[in-house]
C-alpha atoms as a PDB file:
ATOM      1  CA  UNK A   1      41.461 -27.040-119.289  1.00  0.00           C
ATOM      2  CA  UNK A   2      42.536 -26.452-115.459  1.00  0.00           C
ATOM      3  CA  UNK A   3      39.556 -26.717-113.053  1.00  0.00           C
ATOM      4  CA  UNK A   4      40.448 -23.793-110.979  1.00  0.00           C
ATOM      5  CA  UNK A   5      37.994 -23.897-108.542  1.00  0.00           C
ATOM      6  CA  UNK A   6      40.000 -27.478-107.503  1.00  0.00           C
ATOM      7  CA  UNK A   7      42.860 -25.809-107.176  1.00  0.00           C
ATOM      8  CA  UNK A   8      41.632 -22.696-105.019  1.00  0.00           C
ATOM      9  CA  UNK A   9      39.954 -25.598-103.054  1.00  0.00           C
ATOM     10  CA  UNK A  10      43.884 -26.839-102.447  1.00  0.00           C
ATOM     11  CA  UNK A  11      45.304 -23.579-101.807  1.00  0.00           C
ATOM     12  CA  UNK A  12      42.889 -22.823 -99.515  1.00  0.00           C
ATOM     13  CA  UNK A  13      43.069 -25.844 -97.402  1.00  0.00           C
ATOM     14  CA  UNK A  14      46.407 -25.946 -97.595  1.00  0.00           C
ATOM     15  CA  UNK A  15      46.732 -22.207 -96.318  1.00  0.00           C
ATOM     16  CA  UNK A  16      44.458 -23.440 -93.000  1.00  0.00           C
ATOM     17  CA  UNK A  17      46.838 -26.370 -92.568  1.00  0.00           C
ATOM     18  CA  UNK A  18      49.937 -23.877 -92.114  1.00  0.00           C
ATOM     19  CA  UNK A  19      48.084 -21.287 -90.410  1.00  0.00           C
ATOM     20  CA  UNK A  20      47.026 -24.071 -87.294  1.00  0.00           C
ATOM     21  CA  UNK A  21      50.783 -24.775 -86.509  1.00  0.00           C
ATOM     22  CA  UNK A  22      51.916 -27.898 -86.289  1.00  0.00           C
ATOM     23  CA  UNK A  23      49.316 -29.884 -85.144  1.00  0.00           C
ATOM     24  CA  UNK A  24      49.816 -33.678 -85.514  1.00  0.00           C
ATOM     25  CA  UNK A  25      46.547 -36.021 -84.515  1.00  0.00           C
ATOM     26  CA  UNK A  26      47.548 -39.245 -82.590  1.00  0.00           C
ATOM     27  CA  UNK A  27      46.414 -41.974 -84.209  1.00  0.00           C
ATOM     28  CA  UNK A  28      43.829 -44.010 -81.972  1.00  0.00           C
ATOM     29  CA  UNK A  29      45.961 -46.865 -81.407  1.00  0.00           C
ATOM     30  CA  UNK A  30      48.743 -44.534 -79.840  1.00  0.00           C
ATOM     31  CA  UNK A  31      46.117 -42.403 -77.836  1.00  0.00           C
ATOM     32  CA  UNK A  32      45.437 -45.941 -76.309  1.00  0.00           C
ATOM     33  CA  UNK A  33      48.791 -46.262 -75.537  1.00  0.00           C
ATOM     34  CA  UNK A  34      49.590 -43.487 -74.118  1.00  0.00           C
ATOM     35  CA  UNK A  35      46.358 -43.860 -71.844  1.00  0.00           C
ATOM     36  CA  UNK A  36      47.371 -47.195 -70.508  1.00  0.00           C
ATOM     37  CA  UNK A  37      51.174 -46.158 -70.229  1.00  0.00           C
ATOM     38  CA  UNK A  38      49.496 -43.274 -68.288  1.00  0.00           C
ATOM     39  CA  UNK A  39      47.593 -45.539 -66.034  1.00  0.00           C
ATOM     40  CA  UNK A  40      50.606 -47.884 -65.284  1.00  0.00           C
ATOM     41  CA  UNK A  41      52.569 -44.683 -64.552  1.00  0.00           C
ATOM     42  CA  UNK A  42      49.718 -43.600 -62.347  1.00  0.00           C
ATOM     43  CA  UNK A  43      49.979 -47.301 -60.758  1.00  0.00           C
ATOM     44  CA  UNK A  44      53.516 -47.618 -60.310  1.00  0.00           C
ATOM     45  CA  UNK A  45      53.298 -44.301 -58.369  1.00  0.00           C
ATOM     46  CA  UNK A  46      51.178 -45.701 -56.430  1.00  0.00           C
ATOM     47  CA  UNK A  47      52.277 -49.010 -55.634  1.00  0.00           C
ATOM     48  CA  UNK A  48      55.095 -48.008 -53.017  1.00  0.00           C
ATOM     49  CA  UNK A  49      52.924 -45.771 -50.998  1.00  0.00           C
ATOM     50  CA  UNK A  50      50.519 -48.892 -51.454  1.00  0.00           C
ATOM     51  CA  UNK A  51      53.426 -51.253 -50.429  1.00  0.00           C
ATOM     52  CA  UNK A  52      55.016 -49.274 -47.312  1.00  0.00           C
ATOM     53  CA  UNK A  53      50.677 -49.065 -45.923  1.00  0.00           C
ATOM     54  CA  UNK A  54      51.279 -52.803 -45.845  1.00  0.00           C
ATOM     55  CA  UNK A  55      54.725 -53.551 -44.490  1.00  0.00           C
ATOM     56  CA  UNK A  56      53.058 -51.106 -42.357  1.00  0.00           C
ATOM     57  CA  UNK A  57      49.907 -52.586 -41.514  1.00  0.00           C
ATOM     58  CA  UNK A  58      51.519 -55.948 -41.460  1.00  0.00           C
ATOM     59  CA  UNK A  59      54.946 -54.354 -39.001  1.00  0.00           C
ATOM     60  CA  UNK A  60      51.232 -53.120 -36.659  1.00  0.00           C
ATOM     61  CA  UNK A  61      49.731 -56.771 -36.371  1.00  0.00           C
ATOM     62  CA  UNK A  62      53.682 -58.563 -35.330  1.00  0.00           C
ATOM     63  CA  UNK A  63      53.524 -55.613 -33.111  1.00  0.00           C
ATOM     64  CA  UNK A  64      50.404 -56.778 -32.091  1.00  0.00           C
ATOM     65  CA  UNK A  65      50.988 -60.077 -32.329  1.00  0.00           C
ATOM     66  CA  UNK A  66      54.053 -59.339 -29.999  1.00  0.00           C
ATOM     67  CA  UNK A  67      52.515 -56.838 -27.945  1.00  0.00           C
ATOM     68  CA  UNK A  68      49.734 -59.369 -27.216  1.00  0.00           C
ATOM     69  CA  UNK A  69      52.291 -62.485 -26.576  1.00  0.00           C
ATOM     70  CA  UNK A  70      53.763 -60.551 -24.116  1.00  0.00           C
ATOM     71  CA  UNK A  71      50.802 -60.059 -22.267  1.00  0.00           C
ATOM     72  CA  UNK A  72      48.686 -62.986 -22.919  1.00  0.00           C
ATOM     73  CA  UNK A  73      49.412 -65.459 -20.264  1.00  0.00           C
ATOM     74  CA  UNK A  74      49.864 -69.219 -20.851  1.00  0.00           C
ATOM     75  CA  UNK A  75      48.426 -71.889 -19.425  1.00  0.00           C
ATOM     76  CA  UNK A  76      51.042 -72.161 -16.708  1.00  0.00           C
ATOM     77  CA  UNK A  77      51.372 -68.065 -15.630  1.00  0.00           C
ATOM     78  CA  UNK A  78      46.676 -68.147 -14.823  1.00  0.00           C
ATOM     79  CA  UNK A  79      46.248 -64.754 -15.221  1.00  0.00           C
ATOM     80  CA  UNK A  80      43.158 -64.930 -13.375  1.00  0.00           C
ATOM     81  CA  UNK A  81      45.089 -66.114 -10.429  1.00  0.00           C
ATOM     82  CA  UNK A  82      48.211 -63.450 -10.910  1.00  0.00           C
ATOM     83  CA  UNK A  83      45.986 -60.677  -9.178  1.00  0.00           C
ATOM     84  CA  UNK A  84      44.037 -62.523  -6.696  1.00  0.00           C
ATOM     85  CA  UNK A  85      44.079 -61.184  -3.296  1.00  0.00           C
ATOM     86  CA  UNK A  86      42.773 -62.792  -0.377  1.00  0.00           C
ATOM     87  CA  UNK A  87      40.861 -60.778   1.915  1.00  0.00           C
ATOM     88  CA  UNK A  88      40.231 -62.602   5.062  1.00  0.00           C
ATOM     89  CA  UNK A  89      37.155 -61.393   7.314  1.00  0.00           C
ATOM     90  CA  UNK A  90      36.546 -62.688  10.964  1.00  0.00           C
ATOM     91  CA  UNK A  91      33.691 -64.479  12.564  1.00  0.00           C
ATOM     92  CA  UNK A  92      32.577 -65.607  15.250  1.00  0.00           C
ATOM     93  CA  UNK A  93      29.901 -68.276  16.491  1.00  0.00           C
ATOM     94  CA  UNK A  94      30.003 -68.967  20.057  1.00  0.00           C
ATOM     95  CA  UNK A  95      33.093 -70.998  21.106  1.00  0.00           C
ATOM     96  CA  UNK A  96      33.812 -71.113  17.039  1.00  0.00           C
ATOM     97  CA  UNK A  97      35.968 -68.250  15.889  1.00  0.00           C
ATOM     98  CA  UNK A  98      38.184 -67.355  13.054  1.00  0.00           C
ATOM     99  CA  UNK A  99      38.677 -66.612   9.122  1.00  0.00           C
ATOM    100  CA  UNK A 100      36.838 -66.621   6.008  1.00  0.00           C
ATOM    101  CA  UNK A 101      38.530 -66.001   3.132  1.00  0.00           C
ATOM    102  CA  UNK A 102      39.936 -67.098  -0.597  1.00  0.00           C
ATOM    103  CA  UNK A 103      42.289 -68.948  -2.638  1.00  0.00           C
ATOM    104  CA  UNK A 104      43.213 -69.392  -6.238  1.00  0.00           C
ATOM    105  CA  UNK A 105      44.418 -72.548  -7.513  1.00  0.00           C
ATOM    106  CA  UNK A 106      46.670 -71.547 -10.154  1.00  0.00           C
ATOM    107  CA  UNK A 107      46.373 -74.744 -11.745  1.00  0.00           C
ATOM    108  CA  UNK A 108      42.832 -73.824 -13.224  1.00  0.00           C
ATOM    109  CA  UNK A 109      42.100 -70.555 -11.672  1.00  0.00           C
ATOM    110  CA  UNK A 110      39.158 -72.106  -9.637  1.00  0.00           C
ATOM    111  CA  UNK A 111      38.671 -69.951  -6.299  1.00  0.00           C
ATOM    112  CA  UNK A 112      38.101 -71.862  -3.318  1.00  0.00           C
ATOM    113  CA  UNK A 113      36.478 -70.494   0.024  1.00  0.00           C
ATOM    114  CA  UNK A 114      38.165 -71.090   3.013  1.00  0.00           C
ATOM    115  CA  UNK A 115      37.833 -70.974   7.053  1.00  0.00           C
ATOM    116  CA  UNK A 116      40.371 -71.393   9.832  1.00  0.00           C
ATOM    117  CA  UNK A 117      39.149 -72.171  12.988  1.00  0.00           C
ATOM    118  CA  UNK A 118      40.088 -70.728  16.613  1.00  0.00           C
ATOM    119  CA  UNK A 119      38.485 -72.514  18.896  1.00  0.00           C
ATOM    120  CA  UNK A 120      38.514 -71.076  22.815  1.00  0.00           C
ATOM    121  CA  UNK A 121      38.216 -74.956  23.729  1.00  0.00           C
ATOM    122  CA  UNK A 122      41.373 -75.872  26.234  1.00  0.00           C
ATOM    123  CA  UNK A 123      42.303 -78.751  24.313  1.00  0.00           C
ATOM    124  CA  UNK A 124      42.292 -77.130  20.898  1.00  0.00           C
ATOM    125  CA  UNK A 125      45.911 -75.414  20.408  1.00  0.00           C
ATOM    126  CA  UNK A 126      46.125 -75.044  16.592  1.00  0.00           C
ATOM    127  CA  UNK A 127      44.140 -73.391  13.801  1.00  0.00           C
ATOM    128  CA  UNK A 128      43.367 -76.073  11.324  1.00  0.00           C
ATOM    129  CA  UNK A 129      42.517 -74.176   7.704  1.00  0.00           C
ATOM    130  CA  UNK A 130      39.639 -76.771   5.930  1.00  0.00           C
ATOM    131  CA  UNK A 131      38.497 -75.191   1.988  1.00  0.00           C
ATOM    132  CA  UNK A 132      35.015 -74.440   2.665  1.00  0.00           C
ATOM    133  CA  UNK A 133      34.123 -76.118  -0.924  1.00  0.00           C
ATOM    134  CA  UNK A 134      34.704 -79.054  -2.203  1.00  0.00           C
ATOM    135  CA  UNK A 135      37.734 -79.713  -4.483  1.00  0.00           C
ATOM    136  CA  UNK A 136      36.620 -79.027  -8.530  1.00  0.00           C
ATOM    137  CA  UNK A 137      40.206 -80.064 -10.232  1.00  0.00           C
ATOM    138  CA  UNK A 138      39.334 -81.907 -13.472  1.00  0.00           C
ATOM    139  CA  UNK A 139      41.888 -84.551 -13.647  1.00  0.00           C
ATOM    140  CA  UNK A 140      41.326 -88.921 -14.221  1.00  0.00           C
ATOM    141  CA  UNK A 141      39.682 -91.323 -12.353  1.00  0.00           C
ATOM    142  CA  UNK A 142      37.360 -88.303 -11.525  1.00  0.00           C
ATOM    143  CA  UNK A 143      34.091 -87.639 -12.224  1.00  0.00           C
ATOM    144  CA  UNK A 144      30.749 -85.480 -11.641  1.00  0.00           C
ATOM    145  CA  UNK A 145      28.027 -86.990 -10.015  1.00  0.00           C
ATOM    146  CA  UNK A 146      26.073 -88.479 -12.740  1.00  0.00           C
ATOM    147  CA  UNK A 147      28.518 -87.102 -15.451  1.00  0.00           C
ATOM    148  CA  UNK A 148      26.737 -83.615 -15.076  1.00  0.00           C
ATOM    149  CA  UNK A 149      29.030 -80.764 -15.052  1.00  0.00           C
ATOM    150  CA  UNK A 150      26.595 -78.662 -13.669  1.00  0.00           C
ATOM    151  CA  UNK A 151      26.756 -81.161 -10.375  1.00  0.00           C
ATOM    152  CA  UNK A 152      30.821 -80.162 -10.382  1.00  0.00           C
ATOM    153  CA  UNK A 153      29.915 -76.553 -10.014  1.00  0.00           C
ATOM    154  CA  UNK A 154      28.181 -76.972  -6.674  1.00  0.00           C
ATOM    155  CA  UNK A 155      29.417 -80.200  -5.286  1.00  0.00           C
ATOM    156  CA  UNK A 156      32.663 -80.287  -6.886  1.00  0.00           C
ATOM    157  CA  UNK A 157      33.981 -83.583  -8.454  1.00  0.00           C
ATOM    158  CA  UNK A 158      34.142 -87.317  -7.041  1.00  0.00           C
ATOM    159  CA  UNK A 159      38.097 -88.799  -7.071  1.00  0.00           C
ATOM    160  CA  UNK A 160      39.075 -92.435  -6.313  1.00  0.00           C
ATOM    161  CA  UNK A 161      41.278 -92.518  -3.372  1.00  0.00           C
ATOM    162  CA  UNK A 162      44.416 -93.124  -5.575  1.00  0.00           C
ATOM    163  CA  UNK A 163      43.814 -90.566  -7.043  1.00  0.00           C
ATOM    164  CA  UNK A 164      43.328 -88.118  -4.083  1.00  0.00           C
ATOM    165  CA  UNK A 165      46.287 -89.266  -2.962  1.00  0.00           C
ATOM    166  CA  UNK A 166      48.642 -87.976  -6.194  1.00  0.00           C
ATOM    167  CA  UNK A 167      48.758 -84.263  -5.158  1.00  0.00           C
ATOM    168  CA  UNK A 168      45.284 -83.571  -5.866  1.00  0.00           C
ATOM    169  CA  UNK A 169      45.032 -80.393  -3.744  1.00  0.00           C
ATOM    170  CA  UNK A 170      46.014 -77.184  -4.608  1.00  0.00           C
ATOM    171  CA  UNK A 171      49.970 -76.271  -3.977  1.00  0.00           C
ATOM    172  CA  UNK A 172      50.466 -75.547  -0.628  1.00  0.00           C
ATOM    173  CA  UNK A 173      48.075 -77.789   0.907  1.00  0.00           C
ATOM    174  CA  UNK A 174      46.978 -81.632   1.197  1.00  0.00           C
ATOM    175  CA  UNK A 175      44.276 -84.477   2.053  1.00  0.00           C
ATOM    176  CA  UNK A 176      43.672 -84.484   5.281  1.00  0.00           C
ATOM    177  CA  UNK A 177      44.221 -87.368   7.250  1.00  0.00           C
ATOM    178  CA  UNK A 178      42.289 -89.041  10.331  1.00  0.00           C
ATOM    179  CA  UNK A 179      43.859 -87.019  13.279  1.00  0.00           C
ATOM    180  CA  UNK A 180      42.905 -83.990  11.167  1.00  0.00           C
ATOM    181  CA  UNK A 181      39.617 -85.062  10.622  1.00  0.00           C
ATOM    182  CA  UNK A 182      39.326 -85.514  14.253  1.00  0.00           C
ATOM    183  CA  UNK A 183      40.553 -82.165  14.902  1.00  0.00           C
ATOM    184  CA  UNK A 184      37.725 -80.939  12.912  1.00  0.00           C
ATOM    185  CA  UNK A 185      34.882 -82.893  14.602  1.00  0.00           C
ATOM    186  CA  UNK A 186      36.034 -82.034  17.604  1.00  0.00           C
ATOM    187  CA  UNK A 187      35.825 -78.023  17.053  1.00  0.00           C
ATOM    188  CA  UNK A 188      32.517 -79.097  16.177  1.00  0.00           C
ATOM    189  CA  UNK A 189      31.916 -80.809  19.119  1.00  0.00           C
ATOM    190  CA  UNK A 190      33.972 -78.500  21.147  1.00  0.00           C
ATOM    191  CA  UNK A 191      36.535 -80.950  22.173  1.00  0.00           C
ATOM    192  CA  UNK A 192      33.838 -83.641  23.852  1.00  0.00           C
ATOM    193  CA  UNK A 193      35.040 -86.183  20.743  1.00  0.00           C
ATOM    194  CA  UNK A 194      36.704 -88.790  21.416  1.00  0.00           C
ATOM    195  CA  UNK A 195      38.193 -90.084  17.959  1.00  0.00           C
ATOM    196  CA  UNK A 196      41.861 -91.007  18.625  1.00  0.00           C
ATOM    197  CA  UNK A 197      41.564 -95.020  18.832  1.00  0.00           C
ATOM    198  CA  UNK A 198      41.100 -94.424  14.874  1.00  0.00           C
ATOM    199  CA  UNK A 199      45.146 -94.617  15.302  1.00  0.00           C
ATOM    200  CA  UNK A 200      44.347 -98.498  16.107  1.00  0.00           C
ATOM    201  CA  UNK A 201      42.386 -98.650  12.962  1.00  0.00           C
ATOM    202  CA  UNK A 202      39.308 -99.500  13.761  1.00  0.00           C
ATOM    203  CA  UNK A 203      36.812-100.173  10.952  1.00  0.00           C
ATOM    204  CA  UNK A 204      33.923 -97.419  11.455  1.00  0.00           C
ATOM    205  CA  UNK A 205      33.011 -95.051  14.376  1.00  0.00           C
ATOM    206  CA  UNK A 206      31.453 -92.240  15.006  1.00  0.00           C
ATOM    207  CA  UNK A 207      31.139 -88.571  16.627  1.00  0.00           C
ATOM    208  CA  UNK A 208      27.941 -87.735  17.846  1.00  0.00           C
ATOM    209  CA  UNK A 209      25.911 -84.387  16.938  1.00  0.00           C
ATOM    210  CA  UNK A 210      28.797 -83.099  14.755  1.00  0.00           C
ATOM    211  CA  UNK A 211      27.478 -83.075  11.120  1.00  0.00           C
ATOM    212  CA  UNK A 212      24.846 -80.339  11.887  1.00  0.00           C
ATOM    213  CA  UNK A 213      27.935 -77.969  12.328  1.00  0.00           C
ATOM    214  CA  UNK A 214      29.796 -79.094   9.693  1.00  0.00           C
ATOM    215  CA  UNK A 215      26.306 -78.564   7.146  1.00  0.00           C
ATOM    216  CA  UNK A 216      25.322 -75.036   8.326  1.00  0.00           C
ATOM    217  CA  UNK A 217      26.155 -71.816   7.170  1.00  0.00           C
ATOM    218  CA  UNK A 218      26.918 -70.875  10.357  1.00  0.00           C
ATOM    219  CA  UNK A 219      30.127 -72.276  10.900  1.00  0.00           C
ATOM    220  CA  UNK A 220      31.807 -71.829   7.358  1.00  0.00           C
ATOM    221  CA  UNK A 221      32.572 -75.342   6.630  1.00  0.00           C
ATOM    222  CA  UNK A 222      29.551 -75.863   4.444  1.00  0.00           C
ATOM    223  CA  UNK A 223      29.506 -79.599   3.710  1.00  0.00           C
ATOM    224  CA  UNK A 224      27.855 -79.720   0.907  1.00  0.00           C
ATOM    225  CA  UNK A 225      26.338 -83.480   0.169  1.00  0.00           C
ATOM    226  CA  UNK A 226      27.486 -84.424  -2.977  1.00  0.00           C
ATOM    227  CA  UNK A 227      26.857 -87.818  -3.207  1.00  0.00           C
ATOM    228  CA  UNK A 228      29.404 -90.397  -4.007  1.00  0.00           C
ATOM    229  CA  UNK A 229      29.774 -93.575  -6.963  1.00  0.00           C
ATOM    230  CA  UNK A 230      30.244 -96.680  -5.695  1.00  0.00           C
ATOM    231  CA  UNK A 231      28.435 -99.442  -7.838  1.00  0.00           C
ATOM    232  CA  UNK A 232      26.584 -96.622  -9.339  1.00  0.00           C
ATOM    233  CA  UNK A 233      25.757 -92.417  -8.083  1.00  0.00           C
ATOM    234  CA  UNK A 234      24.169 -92.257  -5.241  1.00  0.00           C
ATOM    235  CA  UNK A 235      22.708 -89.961  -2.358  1.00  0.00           C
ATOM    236  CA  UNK A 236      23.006 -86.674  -3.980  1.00  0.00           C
ATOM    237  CA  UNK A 237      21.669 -84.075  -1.016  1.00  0.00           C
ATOM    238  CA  UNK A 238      21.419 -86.620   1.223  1.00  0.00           C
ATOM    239  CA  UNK A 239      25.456 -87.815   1.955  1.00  0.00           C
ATOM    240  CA  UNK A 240      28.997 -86.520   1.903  1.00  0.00           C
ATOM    241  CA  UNK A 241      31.706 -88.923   1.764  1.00  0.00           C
ATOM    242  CA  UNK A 242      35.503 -87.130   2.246  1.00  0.00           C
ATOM    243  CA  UNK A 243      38.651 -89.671   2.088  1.00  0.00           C
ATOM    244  CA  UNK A 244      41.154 -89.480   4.367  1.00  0.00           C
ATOM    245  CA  UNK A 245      44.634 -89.751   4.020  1.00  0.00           C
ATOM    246  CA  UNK A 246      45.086 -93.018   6.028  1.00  0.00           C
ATOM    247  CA  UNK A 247      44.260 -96.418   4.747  1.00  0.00           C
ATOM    248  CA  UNK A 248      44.042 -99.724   6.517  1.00  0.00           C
ATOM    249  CA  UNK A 249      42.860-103.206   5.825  1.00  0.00           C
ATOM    250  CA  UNK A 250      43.966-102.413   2.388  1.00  0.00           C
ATOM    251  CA  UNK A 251      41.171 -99.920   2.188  1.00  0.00           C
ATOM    252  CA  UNK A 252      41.078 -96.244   2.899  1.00  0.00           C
ATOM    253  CA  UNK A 253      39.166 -94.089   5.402  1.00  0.00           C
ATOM    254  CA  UNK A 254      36.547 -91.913   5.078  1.00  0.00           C
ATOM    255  CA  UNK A 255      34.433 -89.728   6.743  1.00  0.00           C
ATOM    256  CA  UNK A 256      30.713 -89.517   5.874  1.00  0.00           C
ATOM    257  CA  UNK A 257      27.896 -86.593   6.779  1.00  0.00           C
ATOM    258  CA  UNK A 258      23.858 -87.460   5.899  1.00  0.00           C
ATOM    259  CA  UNK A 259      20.975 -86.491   7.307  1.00  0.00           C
ATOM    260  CA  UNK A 260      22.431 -88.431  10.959  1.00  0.00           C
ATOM    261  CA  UNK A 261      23.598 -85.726  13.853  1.00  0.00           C
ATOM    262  CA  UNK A 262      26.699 -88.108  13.890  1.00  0.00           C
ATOM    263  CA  UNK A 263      29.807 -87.910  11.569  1.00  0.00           C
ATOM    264  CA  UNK A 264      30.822 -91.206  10.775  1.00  0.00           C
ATOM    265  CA  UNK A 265      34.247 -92.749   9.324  1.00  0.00           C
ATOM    266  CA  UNK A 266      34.900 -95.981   8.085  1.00  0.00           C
ATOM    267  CA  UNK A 267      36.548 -98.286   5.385  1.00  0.00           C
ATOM    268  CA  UNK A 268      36.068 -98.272   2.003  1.00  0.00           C
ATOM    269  CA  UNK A 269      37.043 -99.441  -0.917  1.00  0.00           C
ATOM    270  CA  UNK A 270      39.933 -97.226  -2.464  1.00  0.00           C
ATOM    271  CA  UNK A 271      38.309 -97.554  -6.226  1.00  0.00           C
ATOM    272  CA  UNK A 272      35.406 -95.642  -4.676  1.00  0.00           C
ATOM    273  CA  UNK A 273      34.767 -91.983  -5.536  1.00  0.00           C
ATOM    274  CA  UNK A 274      33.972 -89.698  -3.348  1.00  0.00           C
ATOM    275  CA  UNK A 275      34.918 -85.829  -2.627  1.00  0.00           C
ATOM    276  CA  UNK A 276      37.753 -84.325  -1.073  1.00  0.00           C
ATOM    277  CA  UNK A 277      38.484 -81.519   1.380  1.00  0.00           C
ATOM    278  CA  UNK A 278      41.742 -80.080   1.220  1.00  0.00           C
ATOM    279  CA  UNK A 279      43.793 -78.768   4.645  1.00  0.00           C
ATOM    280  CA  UNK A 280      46.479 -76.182   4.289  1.00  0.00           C
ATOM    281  CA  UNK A 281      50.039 -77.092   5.226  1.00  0.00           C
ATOM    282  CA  UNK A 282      51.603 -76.099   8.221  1.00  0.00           C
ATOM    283  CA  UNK A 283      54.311 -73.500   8.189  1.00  0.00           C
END
């Protein structure tokens, strides 16, 4: 006997089935692939806009990089020095006259006061230019007093006369020798000092009430007492010793300033350190 409420139970179902169209459910393993095919579509569309931000971002920094070459100076171009500009201003101080101004060494970029000196004496013809500071160029066989950098800053460094001697000074100007040191003391002294028998070299003179010039403000030369090294640092604020160019007895000048109103030269042992000055060149 047919179960007929089975079979209207098929006929039924079957009648939904046709009536939904054709409707096929993914199975779940092919809905998964279809989402992650979806996803690495979605990806892969992606990736070249993804891949031309870099090439661009990475074309910006070479341009950078580039850009930045171009402008970034090396060690040998001192960009601090490229736009320096000297500015000279006048003075005056009695029978001492002339200019104040600047320089750049464009070895470091260290800026360097500087005075040149006009004196209305009659037997004073040329205009010497001294740095007003002295010299700060790291290099061997110098040191600051009592290995302090801070020292460097305001006295500059202490150089064996050797090594003063091997182009120490900026470009453009040099040690100074005796007759120039002469020159100096006697704008100080107005032309009253008589230094020239230094040609005969003599061991040690001196120039009386010239250092007081030479140590005030004043008069723009500023010699700042830095001390010196011989067996050990000594007489920080209390001496200056400057070589000199010349040498003799198989020791070098130099000219000294302490709390005397005398400058004083003399020989000294060329392993010495002591500071320099440094005197333009001549055109």
């Amino acid at each position: 006997m047919y179960n007929y409420k089975s079979i209207f139970s098929a006929c039924f179902l079957a009648i939904l089935l046709s009536c939904s169209g054709n409707f096929e459910p993914i199975p779940s393993e092919s809905r998964a692939g279809a989402s992650t095919n979806s996803i690495a579509s979605s990806s892969s569309a992606e990736e070249p806009s993804s891949s031309g931000t870099e090439e661009s971002s990475s074309s910006s920094v070479a341009s950078s990089d580039e850009s930045s070459s171009s402008i970034t100076p090396s060690s040998s171009s001192n960009s601090n020095c490229s736009g320096f500009r000297d500015n000279p201003q006048p003075f005056n101080y009695g029978a001492i006259h002339g200019e104040i101004g600047k320089i750049c060494d464009k070895r470091d970029d260290i800026k360097y006061s500087y005075v040149t000196y006009k004196s209305t004496a009659q037997n004073q013809q040329n205009s010497p230019t001294w740095m007003a500071e002295n010299l700060n160029y790291n290099t061997d066989n110098s040191r600051c007093y009592n290995g302090d950098p801070k020292n460097c800053d305001t006295y500059g460094r202490l150089y064996s006369w050797t090594t003063a001697m091997n182009n120490i000074c900026p470009d453009g100007w040099h040690l100074p020798n005796n007759e120039e040191w002469c020159d100096l003391a006697n704008y100080a002294g107005v032309g009253n000092c008589n230094c020239r028998f230094l040609s005969q070299a003599s061991s040690e003179g001196r120039c009386n009430g010239v250092s007081n010039f030479l140590k005030e403000d004043r008069y723009n030369f500023l010699a700042k007492l830095g001390g010196y090294y011989e067996i050990s640092f000594q007489g920080l604020n209390e001496s200056g010793n400057w070589w000199s160019k010349d040498s003799a007895f198989n020791n070098s000048y130099a000219w000294a300033i302490n709390s005397s109103p005398d400058i004083i030269w003399n020989i000294k042992n060329k392993n010495y350190l002591y500071s320099v000055r440094c005197v333009k060149d001549t055109e």
